[in-house]
PDB file of N, CA and C in Angstrom:
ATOM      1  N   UNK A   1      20.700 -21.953 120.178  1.00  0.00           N
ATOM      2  CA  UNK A   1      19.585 -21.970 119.234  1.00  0.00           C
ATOM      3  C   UNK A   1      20.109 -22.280 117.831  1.00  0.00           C
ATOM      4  N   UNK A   2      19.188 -23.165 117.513  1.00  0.00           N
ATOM      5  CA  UNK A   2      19.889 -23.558 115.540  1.00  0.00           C
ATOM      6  C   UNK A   2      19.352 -22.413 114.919  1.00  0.00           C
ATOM      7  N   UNK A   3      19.975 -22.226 113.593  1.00  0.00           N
ATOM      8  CA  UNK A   3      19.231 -21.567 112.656  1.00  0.00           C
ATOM      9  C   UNK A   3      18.670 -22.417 111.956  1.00  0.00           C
ATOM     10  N   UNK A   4      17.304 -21.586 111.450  1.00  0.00           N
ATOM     11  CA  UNK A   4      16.452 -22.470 110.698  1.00  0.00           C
ATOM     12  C   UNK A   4      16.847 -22.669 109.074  1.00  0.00           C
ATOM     13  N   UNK A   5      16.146 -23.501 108.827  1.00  0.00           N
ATOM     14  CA  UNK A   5      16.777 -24.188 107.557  1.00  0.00           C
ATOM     15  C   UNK A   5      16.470 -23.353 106.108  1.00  0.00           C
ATOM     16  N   UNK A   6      15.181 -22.846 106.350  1.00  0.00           N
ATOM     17  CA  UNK A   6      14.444 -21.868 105.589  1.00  0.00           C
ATOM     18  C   UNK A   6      15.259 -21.173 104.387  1.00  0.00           C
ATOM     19  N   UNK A   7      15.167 -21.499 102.983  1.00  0.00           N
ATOM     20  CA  UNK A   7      15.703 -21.177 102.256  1.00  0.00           C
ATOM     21  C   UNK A   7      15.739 -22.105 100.978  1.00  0.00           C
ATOM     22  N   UNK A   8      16.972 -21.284  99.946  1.00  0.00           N
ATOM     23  CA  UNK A   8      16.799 -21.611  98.862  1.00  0.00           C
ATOM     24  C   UNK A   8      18.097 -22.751  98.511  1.00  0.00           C
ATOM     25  N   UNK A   9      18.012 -24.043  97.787  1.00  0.00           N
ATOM     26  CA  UNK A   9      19.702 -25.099  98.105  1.00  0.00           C
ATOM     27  C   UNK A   9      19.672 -25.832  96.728  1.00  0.00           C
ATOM     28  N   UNK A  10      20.543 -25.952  96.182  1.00  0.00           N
ATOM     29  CA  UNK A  10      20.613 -26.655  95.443  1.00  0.00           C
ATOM     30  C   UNK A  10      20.825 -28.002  96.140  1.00  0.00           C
ATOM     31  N   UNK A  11      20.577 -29.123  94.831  1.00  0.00           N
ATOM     32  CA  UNK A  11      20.427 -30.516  95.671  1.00  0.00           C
ATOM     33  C   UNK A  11      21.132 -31.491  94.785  1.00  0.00           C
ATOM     34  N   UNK A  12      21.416 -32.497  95.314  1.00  0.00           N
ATOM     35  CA  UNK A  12      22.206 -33.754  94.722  1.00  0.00           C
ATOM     36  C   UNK A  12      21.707 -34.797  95.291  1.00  0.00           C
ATOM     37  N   UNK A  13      21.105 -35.365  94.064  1.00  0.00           N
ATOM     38  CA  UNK A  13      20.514 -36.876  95.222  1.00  0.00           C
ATOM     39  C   UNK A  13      21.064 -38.162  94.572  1.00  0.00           C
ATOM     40  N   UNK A  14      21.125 -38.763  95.359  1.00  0.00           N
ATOM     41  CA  UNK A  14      21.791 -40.334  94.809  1.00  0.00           C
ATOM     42  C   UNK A  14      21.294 -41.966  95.444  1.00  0.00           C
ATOM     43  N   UNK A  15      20.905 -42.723  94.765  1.00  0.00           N
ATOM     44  CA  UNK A  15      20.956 -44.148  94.761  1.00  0.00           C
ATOM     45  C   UNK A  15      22.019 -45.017  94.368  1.00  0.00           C
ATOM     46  N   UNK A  16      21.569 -46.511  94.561  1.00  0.00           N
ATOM     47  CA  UNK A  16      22.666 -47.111  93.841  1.00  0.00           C
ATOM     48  C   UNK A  16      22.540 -47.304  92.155  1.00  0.00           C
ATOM     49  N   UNK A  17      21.341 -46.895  92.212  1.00  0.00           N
ATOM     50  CA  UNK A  17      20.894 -46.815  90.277  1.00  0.00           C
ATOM     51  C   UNK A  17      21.518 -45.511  89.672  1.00  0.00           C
ATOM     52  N   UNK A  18      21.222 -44.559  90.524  1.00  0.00           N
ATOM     53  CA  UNK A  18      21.176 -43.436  89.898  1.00  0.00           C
ATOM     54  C   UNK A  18      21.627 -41.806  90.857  1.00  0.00           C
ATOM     55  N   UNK A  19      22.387 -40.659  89.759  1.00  0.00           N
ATOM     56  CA  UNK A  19      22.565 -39.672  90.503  1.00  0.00           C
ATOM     57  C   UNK A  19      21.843 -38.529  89.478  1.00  0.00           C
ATOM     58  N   UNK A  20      21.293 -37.639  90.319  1.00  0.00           N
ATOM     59  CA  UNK A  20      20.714 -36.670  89.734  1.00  0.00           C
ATOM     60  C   UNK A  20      20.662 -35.309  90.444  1.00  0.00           C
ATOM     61  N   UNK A  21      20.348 -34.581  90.022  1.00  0.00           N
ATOM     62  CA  UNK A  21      20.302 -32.626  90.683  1.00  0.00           C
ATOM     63  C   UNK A  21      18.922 -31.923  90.358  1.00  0.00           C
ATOM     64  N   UNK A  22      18.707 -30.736  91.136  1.00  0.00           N
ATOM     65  CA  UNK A  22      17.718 -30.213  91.326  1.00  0.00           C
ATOM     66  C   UNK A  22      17.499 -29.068  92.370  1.00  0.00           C
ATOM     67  N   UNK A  23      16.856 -28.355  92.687  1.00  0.00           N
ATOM     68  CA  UNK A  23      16.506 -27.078  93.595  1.00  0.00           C
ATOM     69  C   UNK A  23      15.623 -27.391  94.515  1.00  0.00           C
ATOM     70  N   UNK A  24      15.572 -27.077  95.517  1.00  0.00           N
ATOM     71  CA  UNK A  24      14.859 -27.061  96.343  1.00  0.00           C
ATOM     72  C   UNK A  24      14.334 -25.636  97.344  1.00  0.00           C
ATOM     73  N   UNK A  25      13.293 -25.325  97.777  1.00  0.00           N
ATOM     74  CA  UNK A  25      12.818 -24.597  98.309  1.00  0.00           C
ATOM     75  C   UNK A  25      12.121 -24.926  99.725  1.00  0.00           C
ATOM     76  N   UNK A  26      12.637 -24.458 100.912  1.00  0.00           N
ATOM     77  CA  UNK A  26      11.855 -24.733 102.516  1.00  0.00           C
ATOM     78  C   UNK A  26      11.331 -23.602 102.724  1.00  0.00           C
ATOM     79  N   UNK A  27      10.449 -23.424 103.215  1.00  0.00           N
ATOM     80  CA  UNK A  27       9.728 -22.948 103.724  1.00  0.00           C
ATOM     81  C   UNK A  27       8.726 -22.829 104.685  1.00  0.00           C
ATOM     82  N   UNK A  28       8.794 -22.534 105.928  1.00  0.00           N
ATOM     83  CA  UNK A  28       6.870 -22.425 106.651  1.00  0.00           C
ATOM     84  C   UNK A  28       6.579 -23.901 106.657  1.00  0.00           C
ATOM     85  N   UNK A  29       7.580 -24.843 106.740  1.00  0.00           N
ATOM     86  CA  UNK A  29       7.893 -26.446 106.690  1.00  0.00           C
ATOM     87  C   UNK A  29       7.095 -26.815 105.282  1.00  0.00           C
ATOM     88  N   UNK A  30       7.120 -26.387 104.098  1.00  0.00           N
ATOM     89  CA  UNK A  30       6.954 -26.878 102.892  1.00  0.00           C
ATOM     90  C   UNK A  30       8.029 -27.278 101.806  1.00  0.00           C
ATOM     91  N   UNK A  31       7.958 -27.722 101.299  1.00  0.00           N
ATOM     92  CA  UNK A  31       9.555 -28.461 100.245  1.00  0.00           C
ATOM     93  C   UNK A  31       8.497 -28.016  98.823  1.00  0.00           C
ATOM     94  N   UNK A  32       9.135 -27.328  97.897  1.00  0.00           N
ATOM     95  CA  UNK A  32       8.839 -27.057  96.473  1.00  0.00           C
ATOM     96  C   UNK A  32      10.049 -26.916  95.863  1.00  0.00           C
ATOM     97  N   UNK A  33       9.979 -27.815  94.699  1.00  0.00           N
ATOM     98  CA  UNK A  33      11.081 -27.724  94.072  1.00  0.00           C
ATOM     99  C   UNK A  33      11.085 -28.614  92.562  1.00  0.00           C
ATOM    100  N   UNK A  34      12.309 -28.765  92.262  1.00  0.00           N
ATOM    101  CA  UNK A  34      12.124 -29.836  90.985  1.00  0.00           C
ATOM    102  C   UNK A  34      13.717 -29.583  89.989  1.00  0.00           C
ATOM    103  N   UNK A  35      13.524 -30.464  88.880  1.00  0.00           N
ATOM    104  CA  UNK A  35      14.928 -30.223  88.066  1.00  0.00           C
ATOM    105  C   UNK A  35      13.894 -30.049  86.734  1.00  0.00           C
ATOM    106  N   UNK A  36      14.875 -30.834  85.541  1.00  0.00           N
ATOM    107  CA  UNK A  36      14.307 -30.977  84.520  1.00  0.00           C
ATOM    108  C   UNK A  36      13.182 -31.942  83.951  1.00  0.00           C
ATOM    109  N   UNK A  37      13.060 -32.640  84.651  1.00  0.00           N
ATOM    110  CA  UNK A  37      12.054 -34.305  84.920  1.00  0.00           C
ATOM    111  C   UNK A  37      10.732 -34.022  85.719  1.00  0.00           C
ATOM    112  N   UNK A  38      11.107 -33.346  87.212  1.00  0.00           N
ATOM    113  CA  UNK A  38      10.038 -33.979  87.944  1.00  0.00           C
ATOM    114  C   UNK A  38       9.830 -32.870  88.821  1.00  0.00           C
ATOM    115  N   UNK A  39       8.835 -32.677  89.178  1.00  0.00           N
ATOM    116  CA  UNK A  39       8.703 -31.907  90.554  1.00  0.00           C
ATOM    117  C   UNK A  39       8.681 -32.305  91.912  1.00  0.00           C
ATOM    118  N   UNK A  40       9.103 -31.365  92.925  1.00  0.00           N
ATOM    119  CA  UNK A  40       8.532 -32.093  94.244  1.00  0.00           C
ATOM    120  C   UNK A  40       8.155 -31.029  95.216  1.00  0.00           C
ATOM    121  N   UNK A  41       7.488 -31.814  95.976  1.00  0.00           N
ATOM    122  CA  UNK A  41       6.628 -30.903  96.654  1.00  0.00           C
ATOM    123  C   UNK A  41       6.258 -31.911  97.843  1.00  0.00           C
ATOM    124  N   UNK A  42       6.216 -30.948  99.204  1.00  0.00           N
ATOM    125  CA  UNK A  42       5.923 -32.020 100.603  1.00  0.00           C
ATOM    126  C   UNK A  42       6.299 -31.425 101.851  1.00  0.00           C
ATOM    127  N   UNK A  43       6.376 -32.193 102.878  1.00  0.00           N
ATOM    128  CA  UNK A  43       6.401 -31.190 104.299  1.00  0.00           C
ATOM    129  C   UNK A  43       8.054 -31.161 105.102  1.00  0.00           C
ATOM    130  N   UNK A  44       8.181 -30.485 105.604  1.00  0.00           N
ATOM    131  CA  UNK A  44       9.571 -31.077 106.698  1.00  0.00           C
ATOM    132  C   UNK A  44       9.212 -30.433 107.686  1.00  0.00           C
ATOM    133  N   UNK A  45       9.846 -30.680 108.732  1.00  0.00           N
ATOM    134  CA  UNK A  45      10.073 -30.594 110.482  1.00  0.00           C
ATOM    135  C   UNK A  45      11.914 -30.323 110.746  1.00  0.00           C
ATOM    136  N   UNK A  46      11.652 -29.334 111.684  1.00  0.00           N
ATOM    137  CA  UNK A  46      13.118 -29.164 112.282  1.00  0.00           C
ATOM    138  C   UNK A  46      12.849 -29.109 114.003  1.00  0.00           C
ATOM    139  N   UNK A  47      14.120 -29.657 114.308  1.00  0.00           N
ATOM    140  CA  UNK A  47      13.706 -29.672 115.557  1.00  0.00           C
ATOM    141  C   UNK A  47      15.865 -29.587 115.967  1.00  0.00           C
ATOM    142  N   UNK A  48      16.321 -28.716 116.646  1.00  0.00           N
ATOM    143  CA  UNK A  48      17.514 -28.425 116.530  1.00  0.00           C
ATOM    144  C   UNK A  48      17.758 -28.161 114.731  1.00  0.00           C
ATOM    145  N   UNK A  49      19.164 -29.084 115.285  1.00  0.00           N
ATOM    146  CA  UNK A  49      20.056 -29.781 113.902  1.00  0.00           C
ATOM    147  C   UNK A  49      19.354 -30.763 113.172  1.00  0.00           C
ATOM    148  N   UNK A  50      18.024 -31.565 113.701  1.00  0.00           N
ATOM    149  CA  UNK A  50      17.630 -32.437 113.267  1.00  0.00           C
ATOM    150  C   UNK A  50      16.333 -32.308 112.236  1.00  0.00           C
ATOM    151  N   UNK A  51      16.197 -32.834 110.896  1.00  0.00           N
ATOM    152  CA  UNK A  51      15.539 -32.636 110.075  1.00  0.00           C
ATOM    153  C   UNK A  51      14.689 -33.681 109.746  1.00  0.00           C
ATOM    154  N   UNK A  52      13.154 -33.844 109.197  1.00  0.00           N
ATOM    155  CA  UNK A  52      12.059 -35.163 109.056  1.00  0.00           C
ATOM    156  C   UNK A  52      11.602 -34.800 108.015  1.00  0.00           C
ATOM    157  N   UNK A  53      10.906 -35.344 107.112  1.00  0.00           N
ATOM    158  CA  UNK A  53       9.906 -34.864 106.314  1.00  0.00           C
ATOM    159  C   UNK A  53       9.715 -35.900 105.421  1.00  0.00           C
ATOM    160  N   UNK A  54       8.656 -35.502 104.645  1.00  0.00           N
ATOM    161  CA  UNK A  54       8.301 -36.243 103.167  1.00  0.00           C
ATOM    162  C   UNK A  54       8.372 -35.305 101.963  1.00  0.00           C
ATOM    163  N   UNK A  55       8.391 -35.998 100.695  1.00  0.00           N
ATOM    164  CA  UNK A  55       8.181 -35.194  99.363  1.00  0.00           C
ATOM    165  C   UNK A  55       7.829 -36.286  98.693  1.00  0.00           C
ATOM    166  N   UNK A  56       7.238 -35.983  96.941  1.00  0.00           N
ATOM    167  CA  UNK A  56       6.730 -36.227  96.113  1.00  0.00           C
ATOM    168  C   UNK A  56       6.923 -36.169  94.764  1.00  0.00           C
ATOM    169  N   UNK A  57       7.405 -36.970  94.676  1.00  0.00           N
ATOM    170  CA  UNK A  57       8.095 -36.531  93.143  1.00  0.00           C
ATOM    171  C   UNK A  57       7.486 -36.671  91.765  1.00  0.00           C
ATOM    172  N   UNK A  58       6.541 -35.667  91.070  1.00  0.00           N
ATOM    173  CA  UNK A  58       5.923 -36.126  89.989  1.00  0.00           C
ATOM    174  C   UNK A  58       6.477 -35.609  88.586  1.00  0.00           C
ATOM    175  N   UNK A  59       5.981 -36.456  87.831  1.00  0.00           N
ATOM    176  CA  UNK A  59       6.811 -36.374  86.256  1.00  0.00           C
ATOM    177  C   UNK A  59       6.353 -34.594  85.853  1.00  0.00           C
ATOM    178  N   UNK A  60       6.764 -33.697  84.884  1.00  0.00           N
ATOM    179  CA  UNK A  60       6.115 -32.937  84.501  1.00  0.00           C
ATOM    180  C   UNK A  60       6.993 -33.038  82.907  1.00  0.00           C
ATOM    181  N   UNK A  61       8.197 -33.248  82.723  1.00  0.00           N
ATOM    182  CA  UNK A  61       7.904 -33.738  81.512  1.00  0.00           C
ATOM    183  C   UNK A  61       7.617 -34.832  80.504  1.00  0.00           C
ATOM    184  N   UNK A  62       8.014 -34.584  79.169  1.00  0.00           N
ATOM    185  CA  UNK A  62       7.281 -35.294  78.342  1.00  0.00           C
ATOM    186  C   UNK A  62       8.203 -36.497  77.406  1.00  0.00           C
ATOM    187  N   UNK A  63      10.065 -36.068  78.186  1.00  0.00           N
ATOM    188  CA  UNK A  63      10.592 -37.211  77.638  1.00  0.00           C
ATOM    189  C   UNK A  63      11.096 -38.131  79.088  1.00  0.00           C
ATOM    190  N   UNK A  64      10.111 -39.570  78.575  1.00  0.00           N
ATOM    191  CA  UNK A  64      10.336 -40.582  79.351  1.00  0.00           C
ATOM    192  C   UNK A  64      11.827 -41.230  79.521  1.00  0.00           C
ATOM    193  N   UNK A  65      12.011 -40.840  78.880  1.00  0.00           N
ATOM    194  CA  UNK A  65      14.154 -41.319  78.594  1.00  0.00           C
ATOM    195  C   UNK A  65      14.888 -41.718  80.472  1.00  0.00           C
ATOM    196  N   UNK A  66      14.674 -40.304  80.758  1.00  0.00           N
ATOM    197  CA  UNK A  66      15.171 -39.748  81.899  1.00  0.00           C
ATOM    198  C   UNK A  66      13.927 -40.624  83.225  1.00  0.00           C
ATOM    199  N   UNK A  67      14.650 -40.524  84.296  1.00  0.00           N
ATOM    200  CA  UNK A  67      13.803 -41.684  85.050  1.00  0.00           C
ATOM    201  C   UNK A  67      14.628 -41.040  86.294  1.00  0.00           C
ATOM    202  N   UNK A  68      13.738 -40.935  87.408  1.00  0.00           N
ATOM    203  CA  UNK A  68      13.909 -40.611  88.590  1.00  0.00           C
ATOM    204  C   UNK A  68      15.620 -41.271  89.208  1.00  0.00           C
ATOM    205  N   UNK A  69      15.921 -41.022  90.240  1.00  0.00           N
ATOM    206  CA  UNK A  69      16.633 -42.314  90.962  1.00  0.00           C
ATOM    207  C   UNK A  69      16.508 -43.510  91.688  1.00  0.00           C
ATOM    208  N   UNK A  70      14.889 -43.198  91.557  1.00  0.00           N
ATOM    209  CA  UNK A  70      14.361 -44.375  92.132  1.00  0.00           C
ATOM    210  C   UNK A  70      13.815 -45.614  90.795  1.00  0.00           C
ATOM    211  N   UNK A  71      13.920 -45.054  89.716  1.00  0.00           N
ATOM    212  CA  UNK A  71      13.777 -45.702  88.657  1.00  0.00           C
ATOM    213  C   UNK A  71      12.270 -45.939  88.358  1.00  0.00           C
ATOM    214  N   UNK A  72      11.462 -45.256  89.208  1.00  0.00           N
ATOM    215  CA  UNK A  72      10.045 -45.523  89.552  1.00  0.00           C
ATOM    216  C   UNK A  72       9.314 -43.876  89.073  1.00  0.00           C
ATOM    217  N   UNK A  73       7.933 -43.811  88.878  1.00  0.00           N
ATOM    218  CA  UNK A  73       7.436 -42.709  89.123  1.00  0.00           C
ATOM    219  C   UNK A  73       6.078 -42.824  89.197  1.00  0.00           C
ATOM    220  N   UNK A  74       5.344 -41.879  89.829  1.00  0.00           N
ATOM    221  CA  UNK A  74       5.547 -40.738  90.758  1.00  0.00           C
ATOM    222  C   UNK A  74       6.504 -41.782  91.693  1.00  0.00           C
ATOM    223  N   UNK A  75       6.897 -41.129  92.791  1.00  0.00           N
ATOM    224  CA  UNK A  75       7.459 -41.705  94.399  1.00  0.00           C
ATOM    225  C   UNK A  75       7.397 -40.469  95.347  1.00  0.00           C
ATOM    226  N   UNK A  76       7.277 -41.537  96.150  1.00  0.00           N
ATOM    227  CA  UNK A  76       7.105 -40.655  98.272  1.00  0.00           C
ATOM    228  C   UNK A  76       8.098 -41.029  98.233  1.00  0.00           C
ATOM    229  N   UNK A  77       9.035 -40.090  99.298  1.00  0.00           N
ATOM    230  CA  UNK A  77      10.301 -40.482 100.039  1.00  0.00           C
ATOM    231  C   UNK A  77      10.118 -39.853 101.187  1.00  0.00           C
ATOM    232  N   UNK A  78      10.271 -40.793 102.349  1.00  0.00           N
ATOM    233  CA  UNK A  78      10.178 -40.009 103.293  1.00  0.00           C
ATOM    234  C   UNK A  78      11.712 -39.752 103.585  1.00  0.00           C
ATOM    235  N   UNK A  79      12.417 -39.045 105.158  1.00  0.00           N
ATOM    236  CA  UNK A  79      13.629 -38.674 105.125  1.00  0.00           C
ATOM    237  C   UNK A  79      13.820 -38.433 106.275  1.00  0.00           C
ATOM    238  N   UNK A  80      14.867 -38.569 106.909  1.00  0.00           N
ATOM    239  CA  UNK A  80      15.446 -37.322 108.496  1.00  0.00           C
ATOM    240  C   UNK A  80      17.283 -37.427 107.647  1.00  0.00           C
ATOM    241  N   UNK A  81      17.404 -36.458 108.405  1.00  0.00           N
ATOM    242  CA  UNK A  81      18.707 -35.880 108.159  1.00  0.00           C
ATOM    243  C   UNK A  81      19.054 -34.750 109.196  1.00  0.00           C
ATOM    244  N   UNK A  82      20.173 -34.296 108.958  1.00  0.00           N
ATOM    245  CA  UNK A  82      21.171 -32.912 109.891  1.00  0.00           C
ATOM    246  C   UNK A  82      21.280 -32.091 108.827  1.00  0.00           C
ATOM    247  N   UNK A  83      20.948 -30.482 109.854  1.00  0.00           N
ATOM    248  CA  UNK A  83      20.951 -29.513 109.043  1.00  0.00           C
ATOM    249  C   UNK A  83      22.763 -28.539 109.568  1.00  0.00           C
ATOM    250  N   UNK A  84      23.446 -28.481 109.133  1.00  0.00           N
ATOM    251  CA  UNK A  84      24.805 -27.212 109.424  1.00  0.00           C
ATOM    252  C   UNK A  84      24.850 -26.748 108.651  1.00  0.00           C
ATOM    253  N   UNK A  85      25.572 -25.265 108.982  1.00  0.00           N
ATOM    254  CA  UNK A  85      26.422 -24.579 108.555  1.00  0.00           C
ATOM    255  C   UNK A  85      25.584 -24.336 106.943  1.00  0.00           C
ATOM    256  N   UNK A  86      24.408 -24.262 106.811  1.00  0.00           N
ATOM    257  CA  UNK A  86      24.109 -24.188 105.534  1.00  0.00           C
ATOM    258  C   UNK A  86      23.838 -25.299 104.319  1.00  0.00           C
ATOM    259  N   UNK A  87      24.251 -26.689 104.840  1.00  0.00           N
ATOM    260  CA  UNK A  87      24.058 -27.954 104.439  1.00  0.00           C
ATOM    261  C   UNK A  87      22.938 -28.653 105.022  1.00  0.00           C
ATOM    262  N   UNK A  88      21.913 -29.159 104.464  1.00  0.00           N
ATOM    263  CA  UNK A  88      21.360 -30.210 104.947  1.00  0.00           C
ATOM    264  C   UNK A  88      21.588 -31.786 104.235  1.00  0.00           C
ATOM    265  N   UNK A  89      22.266 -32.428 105.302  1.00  0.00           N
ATOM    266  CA  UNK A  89      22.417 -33.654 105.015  1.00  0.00           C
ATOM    267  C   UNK A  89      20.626 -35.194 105.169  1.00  0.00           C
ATOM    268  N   UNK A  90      20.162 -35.555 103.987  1.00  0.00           N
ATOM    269  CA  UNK A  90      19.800 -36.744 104.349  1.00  0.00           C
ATOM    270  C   UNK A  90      19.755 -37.728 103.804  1.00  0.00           C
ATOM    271  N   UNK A  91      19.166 -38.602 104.547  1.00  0.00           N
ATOM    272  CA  UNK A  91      18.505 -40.406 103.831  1.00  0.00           C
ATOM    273  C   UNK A  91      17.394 -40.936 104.187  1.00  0.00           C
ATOM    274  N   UNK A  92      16.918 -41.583 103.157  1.00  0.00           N
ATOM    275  CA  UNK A  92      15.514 -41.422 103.092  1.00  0.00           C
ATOM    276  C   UNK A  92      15.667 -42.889 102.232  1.00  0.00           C
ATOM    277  N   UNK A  93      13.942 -43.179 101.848  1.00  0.00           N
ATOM    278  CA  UNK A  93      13.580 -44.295 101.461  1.00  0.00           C
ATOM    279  C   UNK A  93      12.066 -43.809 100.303  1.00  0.00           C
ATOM    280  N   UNK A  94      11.909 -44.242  98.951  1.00  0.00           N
ATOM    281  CA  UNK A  94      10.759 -44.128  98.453  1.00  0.00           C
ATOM    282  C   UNK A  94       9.628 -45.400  98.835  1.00  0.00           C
ATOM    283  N   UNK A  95       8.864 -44.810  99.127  1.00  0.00           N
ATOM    284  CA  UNK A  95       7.687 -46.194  99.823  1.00  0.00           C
ATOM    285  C   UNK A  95       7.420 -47.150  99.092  1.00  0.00           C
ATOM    286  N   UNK A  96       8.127 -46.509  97.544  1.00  0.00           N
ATOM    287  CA  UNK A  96       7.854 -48.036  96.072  1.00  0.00           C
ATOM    288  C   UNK A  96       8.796 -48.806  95.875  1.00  0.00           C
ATOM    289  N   UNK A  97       9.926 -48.474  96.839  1.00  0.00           N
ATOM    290  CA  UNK A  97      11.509 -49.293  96.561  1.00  0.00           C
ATOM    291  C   UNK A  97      11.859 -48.776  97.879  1.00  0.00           C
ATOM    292  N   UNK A  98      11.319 -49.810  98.937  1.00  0.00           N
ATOM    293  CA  UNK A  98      12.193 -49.408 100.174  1.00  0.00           C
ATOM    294  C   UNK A  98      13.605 -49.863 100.538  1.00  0.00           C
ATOM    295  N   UNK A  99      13.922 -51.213  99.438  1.00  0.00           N
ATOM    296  CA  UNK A  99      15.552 -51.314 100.017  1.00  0.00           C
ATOM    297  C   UNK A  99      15.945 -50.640  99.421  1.00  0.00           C
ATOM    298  N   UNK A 100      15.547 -49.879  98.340  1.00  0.00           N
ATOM    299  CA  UNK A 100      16.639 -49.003  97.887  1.00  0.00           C
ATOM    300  C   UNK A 100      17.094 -47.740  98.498  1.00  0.00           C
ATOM    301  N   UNK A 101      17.944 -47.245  99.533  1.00  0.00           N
ATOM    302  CA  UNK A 101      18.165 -46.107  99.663  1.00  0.00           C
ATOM    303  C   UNK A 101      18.369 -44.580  99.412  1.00  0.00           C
ATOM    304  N   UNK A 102      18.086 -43.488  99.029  1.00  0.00           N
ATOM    305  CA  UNK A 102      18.974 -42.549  98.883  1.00  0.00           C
ATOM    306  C   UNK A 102      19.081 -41.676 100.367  1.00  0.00           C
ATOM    307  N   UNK A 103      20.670 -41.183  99.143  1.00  0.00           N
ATOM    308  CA  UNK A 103      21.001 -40.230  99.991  1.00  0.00           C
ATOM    309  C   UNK A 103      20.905 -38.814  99.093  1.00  0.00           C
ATOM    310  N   UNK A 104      20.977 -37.572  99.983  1.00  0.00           N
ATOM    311  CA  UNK A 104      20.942 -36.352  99.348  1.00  0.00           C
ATOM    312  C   UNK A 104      21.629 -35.224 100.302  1.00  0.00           C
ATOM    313  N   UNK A 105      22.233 -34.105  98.919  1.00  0.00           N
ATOM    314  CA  UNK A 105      22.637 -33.071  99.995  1.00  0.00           C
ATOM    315  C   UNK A 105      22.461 -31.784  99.333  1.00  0.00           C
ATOM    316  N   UNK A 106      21.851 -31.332 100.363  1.00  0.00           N
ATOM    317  CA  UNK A 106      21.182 -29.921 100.092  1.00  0.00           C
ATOM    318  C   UNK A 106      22.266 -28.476 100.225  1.00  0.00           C
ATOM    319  N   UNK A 107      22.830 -28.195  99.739  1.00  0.00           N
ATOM    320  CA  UNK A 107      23.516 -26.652  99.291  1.00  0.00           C
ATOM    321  C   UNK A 107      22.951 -25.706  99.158  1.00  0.00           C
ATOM    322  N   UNK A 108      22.874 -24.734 100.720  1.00  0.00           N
ATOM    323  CA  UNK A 108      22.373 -23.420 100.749  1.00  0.00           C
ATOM    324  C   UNK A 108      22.615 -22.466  99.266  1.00  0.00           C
ATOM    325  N   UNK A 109      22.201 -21.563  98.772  1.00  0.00           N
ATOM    326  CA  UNK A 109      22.437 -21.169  97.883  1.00  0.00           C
ATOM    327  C   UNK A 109      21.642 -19.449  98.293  1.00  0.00           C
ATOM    328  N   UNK A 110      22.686 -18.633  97.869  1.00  0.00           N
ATOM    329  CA  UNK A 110      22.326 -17.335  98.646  1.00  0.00           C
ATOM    330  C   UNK A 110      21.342 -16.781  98.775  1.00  0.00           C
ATOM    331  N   UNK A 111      20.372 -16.316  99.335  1.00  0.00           N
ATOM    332  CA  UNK A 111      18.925 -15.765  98.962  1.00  0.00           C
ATOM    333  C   UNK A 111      19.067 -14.364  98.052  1.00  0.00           C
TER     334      UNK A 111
END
């Protein structure tokens, strides 16, 4: 049996434009979270080791300077990835820049 993913991780996400950080929150298959820029919020699925979902990334502040990694905003990304040992690994695509890739990795962080 896996353990579930459920919890609190810090995050690192990256493109070829851009790298950035942020928190994340799972839950009851919900994603809430955000950094200094943007929020996100959206669903995931576990099924083993294996992880699906979407999120949403919207602006909440007020200096435009700073710009997603998708260089775009709002953006959907959808995602699958592997969950271990307290890491969830994924890659994903925003539906407004699909060749652009990211990747991200999620760091359990103690409850």
């Amino acid at each position: 049996m896996t353990d579930t993913i459920q919890g609190f991780y810090k995050a690192a996400f990256e493109t070829a434009r851009k790298k950035s950080h942020g928190v994340i929150f799972l839950r009851d298959g919900k994603i809430q979270g955000g950094d200094s820029t943007f929020l996100y919020v959206g669903a995931y699925s576990q099924s083993g080791v294996t992880v699906t979902g979407h999120l949403r990334g919207i602006r909440h502040s007020s200096d435009h300077s700073r710009m997603s990694v998708f260089g775009i905003e709002p953006f959907d990304v959808t995602f699958d990835g592997v969950a271990k040992d307290g890491y969830v690994a994924i890659e994903g695509y925003a539906r407004e820049t699909p060749g652009l890739p990211m990747k991200a990795l999620l760091t359990r962080v103690e409850d």
